[in-house]
Protein backbone atom coordinates (compact mmCIF):
# COMPACT_ATOMS: atom_id res chain seq x y z
CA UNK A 1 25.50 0.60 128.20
CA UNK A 2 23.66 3.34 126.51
CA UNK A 3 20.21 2.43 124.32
CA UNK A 4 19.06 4.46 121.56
CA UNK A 5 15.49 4.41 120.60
CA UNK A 6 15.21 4.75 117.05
CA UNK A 7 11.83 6.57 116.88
CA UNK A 8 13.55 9.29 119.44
CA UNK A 9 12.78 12.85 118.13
CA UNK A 10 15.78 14.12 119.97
CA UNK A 11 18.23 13.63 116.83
CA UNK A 12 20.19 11.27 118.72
CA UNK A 13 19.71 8.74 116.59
CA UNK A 14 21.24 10.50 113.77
CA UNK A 15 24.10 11.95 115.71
CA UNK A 16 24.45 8.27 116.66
CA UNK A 17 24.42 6.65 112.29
CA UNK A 18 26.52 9.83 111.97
CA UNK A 19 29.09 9.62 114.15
CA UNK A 20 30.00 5.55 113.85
CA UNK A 21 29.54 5.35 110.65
CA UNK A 22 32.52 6.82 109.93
CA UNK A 23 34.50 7.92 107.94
CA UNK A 24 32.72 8.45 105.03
CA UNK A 25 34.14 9.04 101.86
CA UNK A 26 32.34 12.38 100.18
CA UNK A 27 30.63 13.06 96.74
CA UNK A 28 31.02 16.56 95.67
CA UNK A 29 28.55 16.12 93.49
CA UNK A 30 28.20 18.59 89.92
CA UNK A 31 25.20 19.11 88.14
CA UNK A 32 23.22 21.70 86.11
CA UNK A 33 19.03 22.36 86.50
CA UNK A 34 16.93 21.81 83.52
CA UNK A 35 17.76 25.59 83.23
CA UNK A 36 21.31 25.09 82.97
CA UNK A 37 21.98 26.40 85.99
CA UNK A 38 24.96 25.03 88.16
CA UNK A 39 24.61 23.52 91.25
CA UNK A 40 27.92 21.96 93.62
CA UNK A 41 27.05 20.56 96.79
CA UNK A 42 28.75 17.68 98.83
CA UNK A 43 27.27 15.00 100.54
CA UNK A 44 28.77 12.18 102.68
CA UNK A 45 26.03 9.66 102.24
CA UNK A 46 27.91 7.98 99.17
CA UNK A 47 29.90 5.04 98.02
CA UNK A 48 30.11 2.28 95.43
CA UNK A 49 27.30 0.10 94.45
CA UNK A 50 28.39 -2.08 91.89
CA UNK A 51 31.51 -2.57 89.60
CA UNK A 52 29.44 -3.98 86.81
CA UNK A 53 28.42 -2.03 85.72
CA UNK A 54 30.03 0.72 87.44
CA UNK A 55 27.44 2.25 89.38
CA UNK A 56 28.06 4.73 92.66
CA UNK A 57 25.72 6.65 94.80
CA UNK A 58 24.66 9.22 96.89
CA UNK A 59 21.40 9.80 99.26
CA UNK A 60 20.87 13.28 99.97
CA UNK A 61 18.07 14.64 102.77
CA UNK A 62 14.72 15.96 101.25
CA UNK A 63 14.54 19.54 101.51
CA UNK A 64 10.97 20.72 102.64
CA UNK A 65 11.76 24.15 100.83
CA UNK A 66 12.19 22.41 97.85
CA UNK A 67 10.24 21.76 95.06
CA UNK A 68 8.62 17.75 95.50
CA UNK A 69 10.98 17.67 98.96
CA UNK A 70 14.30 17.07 97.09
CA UNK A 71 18.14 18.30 97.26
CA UNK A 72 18.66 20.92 94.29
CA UNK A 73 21.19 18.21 93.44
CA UNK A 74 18.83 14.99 93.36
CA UNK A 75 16.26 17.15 91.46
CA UNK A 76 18.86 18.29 88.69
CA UNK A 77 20.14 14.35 88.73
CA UNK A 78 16.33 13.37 88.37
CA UNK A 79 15.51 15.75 85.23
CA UNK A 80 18.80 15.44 83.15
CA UNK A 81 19.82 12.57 84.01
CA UNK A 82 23.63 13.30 84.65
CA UNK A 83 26.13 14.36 87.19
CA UNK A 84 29.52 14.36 88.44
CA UNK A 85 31.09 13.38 91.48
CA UNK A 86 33.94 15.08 92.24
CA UNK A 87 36.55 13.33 95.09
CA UNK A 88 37.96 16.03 97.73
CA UNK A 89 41.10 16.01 98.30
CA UNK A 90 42.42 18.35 101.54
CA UNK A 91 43.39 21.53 99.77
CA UNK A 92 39.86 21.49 98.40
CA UNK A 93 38.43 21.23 102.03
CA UNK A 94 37.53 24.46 102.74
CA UNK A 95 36.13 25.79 99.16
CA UNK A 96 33.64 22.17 99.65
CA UNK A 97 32.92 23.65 102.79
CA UNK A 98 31.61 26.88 101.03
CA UNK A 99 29.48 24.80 98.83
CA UNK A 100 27.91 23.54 101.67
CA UNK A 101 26.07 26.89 102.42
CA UNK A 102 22.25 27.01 101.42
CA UNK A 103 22.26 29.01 98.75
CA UNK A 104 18.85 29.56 96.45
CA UNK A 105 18.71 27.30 92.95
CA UNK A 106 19.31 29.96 90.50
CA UNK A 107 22.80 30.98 92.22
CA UNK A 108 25.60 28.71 91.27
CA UNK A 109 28.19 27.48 94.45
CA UNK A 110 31.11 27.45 91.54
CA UNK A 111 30.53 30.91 91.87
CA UNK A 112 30.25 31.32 95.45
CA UNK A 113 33.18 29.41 96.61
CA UNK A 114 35.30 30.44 93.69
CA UNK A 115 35.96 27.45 91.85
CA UNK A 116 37.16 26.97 88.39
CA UNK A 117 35.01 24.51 86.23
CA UNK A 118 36.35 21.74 83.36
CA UNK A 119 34.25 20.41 81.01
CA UNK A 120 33.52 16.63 81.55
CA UNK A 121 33.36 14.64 78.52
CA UNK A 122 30.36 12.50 78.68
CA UNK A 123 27.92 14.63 80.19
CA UNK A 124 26.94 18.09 80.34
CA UNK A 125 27.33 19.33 84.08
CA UNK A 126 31.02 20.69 84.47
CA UNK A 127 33.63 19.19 86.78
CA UNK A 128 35.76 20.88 89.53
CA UNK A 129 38.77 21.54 87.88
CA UNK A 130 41.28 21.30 90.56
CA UNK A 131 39.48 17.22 91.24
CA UNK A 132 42.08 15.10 91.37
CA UNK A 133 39.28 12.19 90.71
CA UNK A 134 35.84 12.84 89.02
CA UNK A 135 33.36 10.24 88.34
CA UNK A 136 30.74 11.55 85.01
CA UNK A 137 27.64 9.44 85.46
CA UNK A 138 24.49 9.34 83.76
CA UNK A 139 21.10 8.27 86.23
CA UNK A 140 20.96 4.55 86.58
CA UNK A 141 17.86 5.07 89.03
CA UNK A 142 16.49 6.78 92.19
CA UNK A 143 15.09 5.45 94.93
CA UNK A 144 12.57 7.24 98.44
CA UNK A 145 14.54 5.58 101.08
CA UNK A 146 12.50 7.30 103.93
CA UNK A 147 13.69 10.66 104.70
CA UNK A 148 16.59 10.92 101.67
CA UNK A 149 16.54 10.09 98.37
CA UNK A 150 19.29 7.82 96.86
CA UNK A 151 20.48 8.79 93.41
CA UNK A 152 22.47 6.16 92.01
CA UNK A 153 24.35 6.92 88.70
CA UNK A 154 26.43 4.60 86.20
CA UNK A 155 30.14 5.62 85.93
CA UNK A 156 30.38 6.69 81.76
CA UNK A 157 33.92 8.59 81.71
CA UNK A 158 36.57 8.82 84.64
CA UNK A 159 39.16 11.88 85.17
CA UNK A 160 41.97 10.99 87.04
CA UNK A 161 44.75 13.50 87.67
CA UNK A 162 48.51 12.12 86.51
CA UNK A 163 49.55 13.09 90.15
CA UNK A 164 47.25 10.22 91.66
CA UNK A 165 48.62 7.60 89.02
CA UNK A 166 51.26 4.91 88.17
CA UNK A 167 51.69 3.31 85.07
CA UNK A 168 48.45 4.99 84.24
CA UNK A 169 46.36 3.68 87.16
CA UNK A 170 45.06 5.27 90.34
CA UNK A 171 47.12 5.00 93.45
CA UNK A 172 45.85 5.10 96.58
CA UNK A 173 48.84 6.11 98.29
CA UNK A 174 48.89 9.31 96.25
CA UNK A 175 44.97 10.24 96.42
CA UNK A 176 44.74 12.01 99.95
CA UNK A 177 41.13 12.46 100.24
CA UNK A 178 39.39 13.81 103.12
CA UNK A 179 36.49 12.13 105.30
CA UNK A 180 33.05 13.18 106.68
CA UNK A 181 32.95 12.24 110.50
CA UNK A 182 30.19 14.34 112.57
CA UNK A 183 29.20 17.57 112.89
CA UNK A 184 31.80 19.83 112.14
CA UNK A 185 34.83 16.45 112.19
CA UNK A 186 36.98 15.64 109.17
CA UNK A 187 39.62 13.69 108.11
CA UNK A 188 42.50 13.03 106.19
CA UNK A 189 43.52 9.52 104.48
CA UNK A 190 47.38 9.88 106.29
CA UNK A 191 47.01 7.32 108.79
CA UNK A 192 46.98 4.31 105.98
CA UNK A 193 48.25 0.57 106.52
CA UNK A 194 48.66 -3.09 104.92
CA UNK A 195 46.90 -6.29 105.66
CA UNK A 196 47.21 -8.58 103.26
CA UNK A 197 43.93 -10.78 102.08
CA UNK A 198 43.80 -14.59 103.85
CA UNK A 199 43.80 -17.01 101.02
């Protein structure tokens, strides 16, 4: 049996949280600068926190070439106060991809990966328009969790697609989202199954 020591410098350790922790669902996550200017990044540190009140987050990696070490997206979450979180479906897979590329803060990855943009209802940043599922949440609270920074935001307004509902309500058997394994590993929500709860 193999033993990882956490304070390693090799990156093993992370290839290690990375690669069984898996698979995690990913937050394409909308906002706009104090500027105004757009920013769309995803980032597969993210789930639920609480249902009440609806609260979600995500924990991006501080950037050293940033300004105070943080993600253009946890800074913009920090000094509005709002953002989106867009769920990505597969035929969004490769334009979330694109949004992945380091780009500088004053150029907008709607732009760069060619997306079109909705206006969310509750907040000011946009969301992708082709989401089937978008979460608008305003910033419940951040917290320095060593090397990332997790944004948590309450859930104010939900848009969700008619082709991912029934009677009105989301179905999971309709929303194919994709995954975040490791590295350069995805994948899809096509492999799905029943167990029913013990009582």
């Amino acid at each position: 049996m193999t033993r990882i020591d956490p304070d390693a410098l090799d990156g093993s350790l992370y290839r290690t949280l990375a690669g069984a922790v898996i698979p995690r669902p990913i937050a394409w996550v909308s906002s706009l600068s104090a500027e105004g200017v757009e920013n769309l990044a995803p980032y597969s540190f993210f789930n639920v926190v609480s249902t009440s009140p609806p609260v979600v987050m995500f924990a991006p990696t501080d950037r050293s070439d940033r300004p105070e070490g943080l993600s253009d997206s946890a800074r913009n979450a920090l000094d509005t106060e709002e953002f989106v979180v867009n769920v990505v479906t597969e035929p969004l897979a490769e334009a979330m991809n694109e949004t992945s590329a380091t780009l500088p803060p004053e150029e907008s990855e709607f732009e760069h990966a060619g997306l079109e943009r909705a206006a969310s209802e509750a907040v000011a940043p946009p969301r992708v328009a082709a989401a089937e599922v978008a979460f608008e949440c305003e910033l419940y609270e951040s917290i320095d969790v060593g090397s990332n920074t997790m944004v948590l935001g309450e859930v104010v307004s939900v848009y969700l697609d008619d082709d991912v509902t029934t009677d009105g309500k989301l179905d999971v058997e309709k929303l194919d989202a994709i995954g975040r394994l490791s590295g350069s590993y995805y994948c899809r929500t096509d492999g799905r199954f029943r167990m029913e709860r013990p009582e």
